[in-house]
PDB file of N, CA and C in Angstrom:
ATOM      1  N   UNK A   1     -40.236 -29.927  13.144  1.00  0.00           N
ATOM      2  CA  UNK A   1     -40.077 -29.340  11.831  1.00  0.00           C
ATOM      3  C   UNK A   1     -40.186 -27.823  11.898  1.00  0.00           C
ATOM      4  N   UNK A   2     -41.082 -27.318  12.416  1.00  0.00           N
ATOM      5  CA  UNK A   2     -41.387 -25.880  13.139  1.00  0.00           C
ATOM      6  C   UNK A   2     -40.170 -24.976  13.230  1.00  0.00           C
ATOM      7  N   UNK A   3     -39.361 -25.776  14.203  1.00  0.00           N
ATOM      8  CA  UNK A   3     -38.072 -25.390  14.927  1.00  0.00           C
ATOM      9  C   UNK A   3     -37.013 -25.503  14.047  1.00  0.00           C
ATOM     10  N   UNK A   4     -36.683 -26.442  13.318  1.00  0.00           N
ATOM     11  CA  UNK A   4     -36.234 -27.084  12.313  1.00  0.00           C
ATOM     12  C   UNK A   4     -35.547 -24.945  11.144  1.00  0.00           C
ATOM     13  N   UNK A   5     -36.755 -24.997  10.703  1.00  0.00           N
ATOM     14  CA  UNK A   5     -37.006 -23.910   9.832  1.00  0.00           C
ATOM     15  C   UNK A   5     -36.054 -23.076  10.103  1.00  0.00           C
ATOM     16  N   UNK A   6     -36.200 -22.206  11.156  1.00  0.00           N
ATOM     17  CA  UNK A   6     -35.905 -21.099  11.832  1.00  0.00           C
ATOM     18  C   UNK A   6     -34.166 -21.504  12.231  1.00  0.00           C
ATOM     19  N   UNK A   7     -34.443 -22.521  12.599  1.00  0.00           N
ATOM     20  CA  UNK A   7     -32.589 -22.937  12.831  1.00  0.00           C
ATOM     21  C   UNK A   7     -31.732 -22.852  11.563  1.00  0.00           C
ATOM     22  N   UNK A   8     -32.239 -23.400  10.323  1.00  0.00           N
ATOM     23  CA  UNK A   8     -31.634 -23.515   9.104  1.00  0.00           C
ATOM     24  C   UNK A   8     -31.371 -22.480   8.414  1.00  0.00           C
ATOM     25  N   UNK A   9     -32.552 -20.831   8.645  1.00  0.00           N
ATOM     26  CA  UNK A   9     -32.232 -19.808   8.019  1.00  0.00           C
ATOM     27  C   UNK A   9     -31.689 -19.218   8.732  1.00  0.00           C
ATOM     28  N   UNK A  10     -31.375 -19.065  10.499  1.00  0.00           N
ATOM     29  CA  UNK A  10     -30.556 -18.792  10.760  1.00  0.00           C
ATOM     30  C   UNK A  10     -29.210 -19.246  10.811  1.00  0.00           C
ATOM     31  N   UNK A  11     -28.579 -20.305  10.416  1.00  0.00           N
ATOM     32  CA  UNK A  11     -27.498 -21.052  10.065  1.00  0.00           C
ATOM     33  C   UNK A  11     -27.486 -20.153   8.532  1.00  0.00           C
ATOM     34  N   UNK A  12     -28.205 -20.095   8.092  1.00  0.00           N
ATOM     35  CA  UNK A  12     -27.785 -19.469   6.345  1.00  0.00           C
ATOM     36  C   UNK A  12     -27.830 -18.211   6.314  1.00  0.00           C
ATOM     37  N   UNK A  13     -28.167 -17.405   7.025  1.00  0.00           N
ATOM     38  CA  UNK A  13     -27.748 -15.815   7.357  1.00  0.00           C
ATOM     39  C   UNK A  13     -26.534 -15.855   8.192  1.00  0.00           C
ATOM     40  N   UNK A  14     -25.887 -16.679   9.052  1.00  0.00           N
ATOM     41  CA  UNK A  14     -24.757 -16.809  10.004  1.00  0.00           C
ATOM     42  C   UNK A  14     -23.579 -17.129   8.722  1.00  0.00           C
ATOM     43  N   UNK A  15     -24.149 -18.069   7.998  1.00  0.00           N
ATOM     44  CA  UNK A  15     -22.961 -18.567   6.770  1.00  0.00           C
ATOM     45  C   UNK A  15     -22.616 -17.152   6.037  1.00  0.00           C
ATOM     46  N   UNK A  16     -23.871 -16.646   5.630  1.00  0.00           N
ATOM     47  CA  UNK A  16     -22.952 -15.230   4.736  1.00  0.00           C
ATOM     48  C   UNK A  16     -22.521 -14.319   5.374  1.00  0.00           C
ATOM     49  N   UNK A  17     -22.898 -13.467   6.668  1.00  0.00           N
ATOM     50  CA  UNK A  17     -22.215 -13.290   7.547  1.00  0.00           C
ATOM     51  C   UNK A  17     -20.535 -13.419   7.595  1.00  0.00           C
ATOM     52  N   UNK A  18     -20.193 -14.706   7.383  1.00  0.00           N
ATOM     53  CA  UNK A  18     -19.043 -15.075   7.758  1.00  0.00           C
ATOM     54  C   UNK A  18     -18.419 -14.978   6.339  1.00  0.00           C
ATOM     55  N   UNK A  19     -18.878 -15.014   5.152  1.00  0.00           N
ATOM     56  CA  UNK A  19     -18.425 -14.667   3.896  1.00  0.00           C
ATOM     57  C   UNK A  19     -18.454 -13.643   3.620  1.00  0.00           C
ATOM     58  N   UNK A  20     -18.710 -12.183   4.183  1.00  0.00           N
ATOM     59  CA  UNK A  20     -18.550 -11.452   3.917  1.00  0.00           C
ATOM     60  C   UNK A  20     -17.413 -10.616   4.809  1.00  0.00           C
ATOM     61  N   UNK A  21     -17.662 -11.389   6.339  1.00  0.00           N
ATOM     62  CA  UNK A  21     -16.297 -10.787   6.773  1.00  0.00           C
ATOM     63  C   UNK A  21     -15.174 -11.052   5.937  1.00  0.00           C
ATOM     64  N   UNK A  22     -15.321 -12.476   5.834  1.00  0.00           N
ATOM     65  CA  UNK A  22     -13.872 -13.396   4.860  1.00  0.00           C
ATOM     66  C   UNK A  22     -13.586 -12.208   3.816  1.00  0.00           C
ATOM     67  N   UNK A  23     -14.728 -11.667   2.675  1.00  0.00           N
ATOM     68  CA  UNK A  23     -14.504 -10.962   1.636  1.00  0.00           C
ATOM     69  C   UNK A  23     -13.769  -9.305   2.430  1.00  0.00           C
ATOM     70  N   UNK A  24     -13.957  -9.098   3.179  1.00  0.00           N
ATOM     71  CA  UNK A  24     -13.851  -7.451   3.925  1.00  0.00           C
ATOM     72  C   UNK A  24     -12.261  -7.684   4.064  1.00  0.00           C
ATOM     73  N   UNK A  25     -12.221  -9.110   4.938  1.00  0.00           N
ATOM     74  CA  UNK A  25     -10.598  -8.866   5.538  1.00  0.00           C
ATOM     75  C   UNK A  25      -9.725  -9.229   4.316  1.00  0.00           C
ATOM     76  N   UNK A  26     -10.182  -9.878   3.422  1.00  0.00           N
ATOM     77  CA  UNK A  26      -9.170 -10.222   2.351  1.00  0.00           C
ATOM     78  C   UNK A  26      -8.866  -8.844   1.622  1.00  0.00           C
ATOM     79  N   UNK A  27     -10.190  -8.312   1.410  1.00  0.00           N
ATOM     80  CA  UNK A  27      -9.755  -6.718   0.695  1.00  0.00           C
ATOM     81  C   UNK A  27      -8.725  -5.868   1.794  1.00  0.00           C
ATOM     82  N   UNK A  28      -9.035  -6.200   2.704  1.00  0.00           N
ATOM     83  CA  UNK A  28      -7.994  -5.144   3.608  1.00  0.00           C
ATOM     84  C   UNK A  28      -6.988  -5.359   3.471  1.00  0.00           C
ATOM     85  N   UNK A  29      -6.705  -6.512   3.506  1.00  0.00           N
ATOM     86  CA  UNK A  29      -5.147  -7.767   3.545  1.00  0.00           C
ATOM     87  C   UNK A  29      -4.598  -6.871   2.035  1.00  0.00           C
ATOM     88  N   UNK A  30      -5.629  -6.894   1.110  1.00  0.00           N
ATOM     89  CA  UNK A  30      -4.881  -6.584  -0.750  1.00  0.00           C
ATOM     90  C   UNK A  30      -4.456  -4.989  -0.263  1.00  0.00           C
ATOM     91  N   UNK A  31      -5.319  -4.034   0.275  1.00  0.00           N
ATOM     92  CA  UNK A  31      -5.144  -2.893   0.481  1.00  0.00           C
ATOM     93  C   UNK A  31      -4.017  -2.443   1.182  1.00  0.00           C
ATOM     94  N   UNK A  32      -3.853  -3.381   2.579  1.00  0.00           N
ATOM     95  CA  UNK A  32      -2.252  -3.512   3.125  1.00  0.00           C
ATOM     96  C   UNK A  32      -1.479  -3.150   2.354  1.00  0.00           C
ATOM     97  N   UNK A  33      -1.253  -4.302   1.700  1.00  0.00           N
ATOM     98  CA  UNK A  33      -0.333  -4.615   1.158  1.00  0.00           C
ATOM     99  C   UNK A  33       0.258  -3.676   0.011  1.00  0.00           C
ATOM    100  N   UNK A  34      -0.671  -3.371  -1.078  1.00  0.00           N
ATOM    101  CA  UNK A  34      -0.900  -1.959  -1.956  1.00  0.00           C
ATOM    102  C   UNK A  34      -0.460  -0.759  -1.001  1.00  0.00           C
ATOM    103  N   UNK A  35      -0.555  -0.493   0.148  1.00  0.00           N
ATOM    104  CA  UNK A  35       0.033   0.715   0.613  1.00  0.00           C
ATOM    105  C   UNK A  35       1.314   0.348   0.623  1.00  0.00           C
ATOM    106  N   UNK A  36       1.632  -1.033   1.494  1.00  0.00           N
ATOM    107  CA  UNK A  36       3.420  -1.388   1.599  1.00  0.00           C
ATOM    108  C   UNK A  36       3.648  -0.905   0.863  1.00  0.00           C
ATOM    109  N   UNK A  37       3.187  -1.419  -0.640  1.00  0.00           N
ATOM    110  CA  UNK A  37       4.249  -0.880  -1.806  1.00  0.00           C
ATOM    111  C   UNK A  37       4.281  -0.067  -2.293  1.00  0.00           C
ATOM    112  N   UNK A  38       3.097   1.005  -1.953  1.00  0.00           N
ATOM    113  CA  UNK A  38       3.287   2.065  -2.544  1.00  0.00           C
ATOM    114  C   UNK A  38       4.691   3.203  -1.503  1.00  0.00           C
ATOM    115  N   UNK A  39       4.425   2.745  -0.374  1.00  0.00           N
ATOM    116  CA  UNK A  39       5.307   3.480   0.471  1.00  0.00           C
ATOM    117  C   UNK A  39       6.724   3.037  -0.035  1.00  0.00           C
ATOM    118  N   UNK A  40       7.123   1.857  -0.641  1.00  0.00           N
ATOM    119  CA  UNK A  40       8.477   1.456  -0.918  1.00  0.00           C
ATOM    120  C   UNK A  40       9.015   2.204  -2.377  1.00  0.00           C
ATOM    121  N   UNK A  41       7.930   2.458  -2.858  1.00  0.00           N
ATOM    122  CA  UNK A  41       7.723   2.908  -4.279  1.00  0.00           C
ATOM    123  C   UNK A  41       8.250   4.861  -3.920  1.00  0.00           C
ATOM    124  N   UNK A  42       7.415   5.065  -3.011  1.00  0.00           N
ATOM    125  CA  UNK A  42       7.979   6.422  -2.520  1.00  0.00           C
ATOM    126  C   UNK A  42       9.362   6.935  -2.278  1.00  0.00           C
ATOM    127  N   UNK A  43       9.917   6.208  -1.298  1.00  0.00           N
ATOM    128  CA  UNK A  43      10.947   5.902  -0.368  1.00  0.00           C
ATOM    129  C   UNK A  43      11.607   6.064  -1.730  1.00  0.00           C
ATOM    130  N   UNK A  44      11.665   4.762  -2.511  1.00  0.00           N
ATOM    131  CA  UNK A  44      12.613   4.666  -3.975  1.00  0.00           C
ATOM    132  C   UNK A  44      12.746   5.995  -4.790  1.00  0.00           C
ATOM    133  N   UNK A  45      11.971   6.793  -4.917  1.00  0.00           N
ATOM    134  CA  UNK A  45      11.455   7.760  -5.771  1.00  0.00           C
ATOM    135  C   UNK A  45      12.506   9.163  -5.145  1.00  0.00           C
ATOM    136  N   UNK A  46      12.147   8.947  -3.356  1.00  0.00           N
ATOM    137  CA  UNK A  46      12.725  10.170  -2.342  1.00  0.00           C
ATOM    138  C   UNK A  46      14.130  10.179  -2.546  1.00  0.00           C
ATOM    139  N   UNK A  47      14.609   8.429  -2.772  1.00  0.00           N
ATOM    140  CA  UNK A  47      15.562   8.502  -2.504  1.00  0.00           C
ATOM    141  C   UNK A  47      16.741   9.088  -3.833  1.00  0.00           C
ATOM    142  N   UNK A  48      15.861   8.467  -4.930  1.00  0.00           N
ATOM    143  CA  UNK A  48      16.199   8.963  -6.422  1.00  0.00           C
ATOM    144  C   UNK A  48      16.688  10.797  -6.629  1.00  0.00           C
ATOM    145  N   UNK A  49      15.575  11.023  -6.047  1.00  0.00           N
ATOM    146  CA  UNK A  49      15.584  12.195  -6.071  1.00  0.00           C
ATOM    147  C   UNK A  49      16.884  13.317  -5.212  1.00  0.00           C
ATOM    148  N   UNK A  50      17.040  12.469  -4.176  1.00  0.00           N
ATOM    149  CA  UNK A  50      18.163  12.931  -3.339  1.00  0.00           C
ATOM    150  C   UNK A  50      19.267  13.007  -3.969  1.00  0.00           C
ATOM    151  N   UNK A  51      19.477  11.896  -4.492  1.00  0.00           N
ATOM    152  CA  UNK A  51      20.499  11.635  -5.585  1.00  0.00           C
ATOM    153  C   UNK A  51      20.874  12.367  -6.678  1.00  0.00           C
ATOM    154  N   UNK A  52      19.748  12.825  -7.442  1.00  0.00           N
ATOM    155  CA  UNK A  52      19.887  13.715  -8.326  1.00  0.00           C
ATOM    156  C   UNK A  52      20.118  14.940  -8.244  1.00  0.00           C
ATOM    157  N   UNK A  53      19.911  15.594  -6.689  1.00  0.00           N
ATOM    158  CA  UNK A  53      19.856  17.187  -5.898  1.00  0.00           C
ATOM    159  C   UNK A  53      21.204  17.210  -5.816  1.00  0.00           C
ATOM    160  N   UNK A  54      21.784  15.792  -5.130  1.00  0.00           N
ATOM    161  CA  UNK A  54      23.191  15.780  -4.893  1.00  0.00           C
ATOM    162  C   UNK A  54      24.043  16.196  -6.101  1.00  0.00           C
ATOM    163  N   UNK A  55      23.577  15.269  -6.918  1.00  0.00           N
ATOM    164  CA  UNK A  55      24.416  15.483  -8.397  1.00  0.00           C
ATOM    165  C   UNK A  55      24.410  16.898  -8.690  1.00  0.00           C
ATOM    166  N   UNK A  56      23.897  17.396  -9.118  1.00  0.00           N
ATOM    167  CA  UNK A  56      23.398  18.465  -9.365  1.00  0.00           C
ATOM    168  C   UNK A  56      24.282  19.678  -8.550  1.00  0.00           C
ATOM    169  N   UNK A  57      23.939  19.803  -7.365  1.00  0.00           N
ATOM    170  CA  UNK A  57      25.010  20.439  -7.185  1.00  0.00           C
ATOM    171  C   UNK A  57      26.074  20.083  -6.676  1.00  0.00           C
ATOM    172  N   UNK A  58      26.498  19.030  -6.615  1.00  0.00           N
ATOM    173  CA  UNK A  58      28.383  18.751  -7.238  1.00  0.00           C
ATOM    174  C   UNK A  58      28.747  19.329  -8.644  1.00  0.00           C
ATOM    175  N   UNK A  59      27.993  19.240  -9.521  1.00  0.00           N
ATOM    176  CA  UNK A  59      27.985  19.928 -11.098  1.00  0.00           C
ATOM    177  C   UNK A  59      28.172  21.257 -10.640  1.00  0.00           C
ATOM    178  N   UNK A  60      27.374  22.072 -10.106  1.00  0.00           N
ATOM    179  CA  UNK A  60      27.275  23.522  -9.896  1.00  0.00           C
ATOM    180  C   UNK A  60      28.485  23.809  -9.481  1.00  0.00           C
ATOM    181  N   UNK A  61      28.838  22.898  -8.035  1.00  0.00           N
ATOM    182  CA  UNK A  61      30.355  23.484  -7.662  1.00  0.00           C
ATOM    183  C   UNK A  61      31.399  23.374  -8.490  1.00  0.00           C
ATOM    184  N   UNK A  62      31.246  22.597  -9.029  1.00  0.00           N
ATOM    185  CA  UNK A  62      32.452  21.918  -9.979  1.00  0.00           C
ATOM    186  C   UNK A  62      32.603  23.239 -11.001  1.00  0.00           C
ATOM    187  N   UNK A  63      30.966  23.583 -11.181  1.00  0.00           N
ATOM    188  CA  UNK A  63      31.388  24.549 -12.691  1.00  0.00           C
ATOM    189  C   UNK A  63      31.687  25.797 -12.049  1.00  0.00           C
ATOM    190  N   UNK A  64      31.580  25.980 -10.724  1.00  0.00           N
ATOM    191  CA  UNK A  64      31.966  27.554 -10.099  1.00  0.00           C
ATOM    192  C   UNK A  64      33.508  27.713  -9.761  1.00  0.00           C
ATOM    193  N   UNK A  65      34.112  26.109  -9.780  1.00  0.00           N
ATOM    194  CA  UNK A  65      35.399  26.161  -9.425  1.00  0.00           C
ATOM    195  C   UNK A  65      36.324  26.540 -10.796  1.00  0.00           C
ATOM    196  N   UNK A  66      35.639  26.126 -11.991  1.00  0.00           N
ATOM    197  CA  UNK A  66      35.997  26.128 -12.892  1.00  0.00           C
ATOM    198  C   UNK A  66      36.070  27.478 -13.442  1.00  0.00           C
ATOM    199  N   UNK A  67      34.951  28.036 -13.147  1.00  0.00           N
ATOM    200  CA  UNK A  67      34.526  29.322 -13.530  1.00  0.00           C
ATOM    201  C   UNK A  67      35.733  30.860 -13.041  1.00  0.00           C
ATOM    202  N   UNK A  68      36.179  29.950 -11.730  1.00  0.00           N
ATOM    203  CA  UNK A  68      36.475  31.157 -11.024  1.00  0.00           C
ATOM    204  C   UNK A  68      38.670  30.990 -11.300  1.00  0.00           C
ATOM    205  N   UNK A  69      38.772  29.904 -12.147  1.00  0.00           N
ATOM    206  CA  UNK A  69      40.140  29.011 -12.611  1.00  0.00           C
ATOM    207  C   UNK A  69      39.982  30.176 -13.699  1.00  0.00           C
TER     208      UNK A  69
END
């Protein structure tokens, strides 16, 4: 019974132990993942933006060709 004791609370400090890694890697796993998308979210944004620089000056040339008609 002695022995008993000491085995059982160490079995129940080993159990949370292992629930708290479980809790650590799952947050990492959510955090992953939250960066993926924030990086896709970027990318989308960079790419938006390219788009609009482009536009933009096609307009400019357009109105200098016009300008100079």
């Amino acid at each position: 019974m002695k022995r008993a004791l000491p085995l059982v609370l160490a079995l129940s400090l080993a159990a949370c132990g292992v629930e708290t890694a479980t809790t650590a890697a799952t947050a990492l796993e959510i955090k992953r993942r939250e960066m993926e998308q924030a990086k896709k979210t970027m990318e989308a944004a960079k790419m938006k933006i390219e788009q609009s620089t482009q536009q933009s000056l096609e307009r400019a040339a357009q109105t200098d060709e016009k300008a100079k008609d």
